[in-house]
N, C-alpha and C. Protein backbone atom coordinates (compact mmCIF):
# COMPACT_ATOMS: atom_id res chain seq x y z
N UNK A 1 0.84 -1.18 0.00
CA UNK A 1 0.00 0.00 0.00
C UNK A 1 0.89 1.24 0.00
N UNK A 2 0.06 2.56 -1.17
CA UNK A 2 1.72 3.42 -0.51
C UNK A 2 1.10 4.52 0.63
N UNK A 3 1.95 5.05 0.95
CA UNK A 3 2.38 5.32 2.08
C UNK A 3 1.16 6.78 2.24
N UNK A 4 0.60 7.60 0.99
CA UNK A 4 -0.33 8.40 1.05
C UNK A 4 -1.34 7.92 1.05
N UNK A 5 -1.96 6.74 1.04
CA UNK A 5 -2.83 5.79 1.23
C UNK A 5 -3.30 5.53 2.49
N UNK A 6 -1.93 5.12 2.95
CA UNK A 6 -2.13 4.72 4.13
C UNK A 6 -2.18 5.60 5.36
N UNK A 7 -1.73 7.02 5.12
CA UNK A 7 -2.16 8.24 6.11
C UNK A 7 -3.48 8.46 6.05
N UNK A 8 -4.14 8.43 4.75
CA UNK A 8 -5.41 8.67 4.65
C UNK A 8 -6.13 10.01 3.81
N UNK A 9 -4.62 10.30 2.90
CA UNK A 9 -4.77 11.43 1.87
C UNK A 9 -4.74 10.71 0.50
N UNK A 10 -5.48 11.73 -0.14
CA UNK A 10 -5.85 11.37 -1.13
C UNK A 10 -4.34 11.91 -2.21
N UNK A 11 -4.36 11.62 -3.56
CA UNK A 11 -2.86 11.76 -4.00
C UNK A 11 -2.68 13.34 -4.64
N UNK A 12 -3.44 14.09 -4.86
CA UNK A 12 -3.63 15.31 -4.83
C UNK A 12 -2.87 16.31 -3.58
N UNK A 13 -3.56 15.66 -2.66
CA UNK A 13 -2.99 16.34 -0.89
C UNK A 13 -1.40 15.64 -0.66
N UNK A 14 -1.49 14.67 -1.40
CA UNK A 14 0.13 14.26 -0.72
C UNK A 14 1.33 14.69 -1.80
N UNK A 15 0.33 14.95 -3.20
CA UNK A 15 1.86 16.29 -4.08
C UNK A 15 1.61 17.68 -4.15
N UNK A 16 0.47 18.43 -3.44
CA UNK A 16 0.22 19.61 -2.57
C UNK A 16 1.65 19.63 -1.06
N UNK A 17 1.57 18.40 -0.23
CA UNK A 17 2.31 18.58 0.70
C UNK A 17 3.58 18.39 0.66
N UNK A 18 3.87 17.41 -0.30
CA UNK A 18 5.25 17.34 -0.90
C UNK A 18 5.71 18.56 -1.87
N UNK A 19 5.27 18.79 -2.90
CA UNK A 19 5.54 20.25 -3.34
C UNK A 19 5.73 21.34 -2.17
N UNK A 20 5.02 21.42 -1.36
CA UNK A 20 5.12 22.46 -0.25
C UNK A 20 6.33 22.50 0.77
N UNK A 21 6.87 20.80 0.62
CA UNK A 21 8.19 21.09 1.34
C UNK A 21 9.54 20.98 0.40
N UNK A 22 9.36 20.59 -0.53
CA UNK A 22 10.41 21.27 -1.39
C UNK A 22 10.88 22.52 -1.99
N UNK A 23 9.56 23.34 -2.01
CA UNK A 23 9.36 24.65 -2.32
C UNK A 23 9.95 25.40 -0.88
N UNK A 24 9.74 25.21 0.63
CA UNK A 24 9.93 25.59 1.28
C UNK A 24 11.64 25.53 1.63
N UNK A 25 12.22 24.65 0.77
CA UNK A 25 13.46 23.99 1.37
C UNK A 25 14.86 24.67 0.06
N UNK A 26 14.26 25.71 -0.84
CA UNK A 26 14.56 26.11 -1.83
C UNK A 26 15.08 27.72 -1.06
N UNK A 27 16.33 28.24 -1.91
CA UNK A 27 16.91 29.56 -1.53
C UNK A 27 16.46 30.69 -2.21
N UNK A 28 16.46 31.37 -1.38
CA UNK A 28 15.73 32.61 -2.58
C UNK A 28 17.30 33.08 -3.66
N UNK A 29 16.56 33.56 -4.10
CA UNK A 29 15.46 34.05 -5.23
C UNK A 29 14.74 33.04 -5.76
N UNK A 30 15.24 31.22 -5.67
CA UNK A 30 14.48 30.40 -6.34
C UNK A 30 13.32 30.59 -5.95
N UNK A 31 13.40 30.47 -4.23
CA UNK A 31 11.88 30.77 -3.13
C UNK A 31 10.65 31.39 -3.71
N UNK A 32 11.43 32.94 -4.22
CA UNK A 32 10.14 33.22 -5.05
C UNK A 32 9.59 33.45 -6.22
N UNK A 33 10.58 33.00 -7.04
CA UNK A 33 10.05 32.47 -8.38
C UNK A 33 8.97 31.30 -8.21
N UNK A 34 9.23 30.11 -7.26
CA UNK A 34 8.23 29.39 -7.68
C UNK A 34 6.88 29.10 -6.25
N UNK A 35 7.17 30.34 -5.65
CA UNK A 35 6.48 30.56 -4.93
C UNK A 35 4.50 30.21 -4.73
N UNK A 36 4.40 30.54 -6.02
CA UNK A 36 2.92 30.90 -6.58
C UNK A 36 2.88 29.25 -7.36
N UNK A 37 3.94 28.28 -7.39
CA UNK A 37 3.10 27.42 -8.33
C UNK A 37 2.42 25.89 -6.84
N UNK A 38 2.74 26.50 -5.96
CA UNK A 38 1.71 25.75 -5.36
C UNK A 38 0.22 26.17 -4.99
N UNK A 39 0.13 27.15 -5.33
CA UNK A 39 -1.78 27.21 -5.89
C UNK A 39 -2.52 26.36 -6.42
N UNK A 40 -3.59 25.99 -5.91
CA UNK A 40 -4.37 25.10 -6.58
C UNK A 40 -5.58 25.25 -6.72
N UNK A 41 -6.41 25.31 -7.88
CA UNK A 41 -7.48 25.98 -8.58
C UNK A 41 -8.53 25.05 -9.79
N UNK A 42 -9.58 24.39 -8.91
CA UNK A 42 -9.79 23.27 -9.76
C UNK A 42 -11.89 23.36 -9.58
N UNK A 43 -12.60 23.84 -10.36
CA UNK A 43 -13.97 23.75 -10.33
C UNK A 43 -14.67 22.41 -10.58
N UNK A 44 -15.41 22.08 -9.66
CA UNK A 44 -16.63 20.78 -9.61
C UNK A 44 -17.99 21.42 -9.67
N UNK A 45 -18.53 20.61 -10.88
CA UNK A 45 -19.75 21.27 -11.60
C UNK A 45 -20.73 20.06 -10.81
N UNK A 46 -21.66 20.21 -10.45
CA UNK A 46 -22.67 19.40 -10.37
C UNK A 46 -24.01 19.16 -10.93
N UNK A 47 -24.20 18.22 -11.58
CA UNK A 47 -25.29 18.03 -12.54
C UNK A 47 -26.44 17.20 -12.05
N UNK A 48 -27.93 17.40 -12.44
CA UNK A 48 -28.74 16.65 -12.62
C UNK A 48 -29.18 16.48 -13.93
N UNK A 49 -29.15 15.15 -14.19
CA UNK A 49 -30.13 14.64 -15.58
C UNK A 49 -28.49 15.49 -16.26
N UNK A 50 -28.88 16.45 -17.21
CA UNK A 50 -28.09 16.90 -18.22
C UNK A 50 -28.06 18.51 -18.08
N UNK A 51 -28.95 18.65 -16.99
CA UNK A 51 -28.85 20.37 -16.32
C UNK A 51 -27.83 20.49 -15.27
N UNK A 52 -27.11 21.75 -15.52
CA UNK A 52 -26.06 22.25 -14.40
C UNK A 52 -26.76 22.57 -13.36
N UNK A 53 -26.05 22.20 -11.66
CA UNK A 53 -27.04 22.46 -11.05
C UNK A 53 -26.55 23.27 -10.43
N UNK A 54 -24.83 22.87 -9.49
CA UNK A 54 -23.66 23.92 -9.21
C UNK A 54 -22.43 23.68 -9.31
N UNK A 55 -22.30 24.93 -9.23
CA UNK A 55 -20.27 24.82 -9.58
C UNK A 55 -19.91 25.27 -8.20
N UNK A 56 -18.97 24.71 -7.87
CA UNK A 56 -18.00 24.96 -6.64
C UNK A 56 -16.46 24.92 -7.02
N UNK A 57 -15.88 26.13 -6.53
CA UNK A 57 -14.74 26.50 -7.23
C UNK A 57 -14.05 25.90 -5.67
N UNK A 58 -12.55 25.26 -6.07
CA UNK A 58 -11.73 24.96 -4.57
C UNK A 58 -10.96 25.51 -4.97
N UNK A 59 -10.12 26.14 -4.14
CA UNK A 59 -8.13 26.07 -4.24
C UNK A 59 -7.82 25.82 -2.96
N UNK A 60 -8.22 24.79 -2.63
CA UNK A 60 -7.22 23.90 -1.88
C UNK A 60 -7.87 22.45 -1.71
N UNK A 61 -6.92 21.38 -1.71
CA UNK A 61 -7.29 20.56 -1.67
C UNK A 61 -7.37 19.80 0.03
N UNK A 62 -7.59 21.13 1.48
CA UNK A 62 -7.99 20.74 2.23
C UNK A 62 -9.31 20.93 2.43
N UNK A 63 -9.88 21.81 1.33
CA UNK A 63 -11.03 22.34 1.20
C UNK A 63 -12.08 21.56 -0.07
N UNK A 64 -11.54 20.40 -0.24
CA UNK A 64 -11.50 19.76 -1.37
C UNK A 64 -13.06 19.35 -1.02
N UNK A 65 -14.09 19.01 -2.09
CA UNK A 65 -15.49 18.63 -2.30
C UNK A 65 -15.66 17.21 -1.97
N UNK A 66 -16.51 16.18 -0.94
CA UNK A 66 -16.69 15.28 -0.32
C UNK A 66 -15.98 13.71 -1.00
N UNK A 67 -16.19 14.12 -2.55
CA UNK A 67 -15.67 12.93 -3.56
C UNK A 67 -14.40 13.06 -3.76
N UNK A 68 -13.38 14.20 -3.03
CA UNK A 68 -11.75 13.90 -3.54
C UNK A 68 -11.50 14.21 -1.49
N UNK A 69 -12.10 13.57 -0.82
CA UNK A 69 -11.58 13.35 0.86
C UNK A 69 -11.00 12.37 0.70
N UNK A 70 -10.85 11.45 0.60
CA UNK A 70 -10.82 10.19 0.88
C UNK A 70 -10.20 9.34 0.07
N UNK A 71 -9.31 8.43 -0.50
CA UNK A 71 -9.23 7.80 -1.36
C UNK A 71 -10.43 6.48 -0.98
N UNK A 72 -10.52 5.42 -2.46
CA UNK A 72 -10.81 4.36 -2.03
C UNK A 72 -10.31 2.93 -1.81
N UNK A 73 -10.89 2.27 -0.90
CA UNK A 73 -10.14 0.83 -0.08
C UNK A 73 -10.40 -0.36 -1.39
């Protein structure tokens, strides 16, 4: 099993947290050049039948929509 599995993150949150400590572990000026590419910006539309019903915008994936919590067993 790997190892983001088995904490209980989904694989999104575990190259959010890994990006976040490599980015953190970087000297400036690199620091803030790539400062901004751990943003994350991803819309879930929700549909009935073939009508839009809502959109929910995230940028973050601790804030992530009920179907990307969790992986599955």
């Amino acid at each position: 099993m790997s190892y983001w599995r088995a904490a209980g993150i989904t694989f999104g949150q575990y190259l959010q947290i890994t990006g976040g400590a490599v980015r953190n572990c970087l000297k400036q000026p690199l620091k803030d050049q790539v400062a901004s590419r751990g943003a994350v910006h991803f819309r879930e539309r929700f549909y009935s039948g073939t009508a839009l019903k809502q959109t929910k915008i995230v940028n973050s994936f601790e804030h992530s929509p009920v179907g990307f919590a969790k992986p599955k067993e």
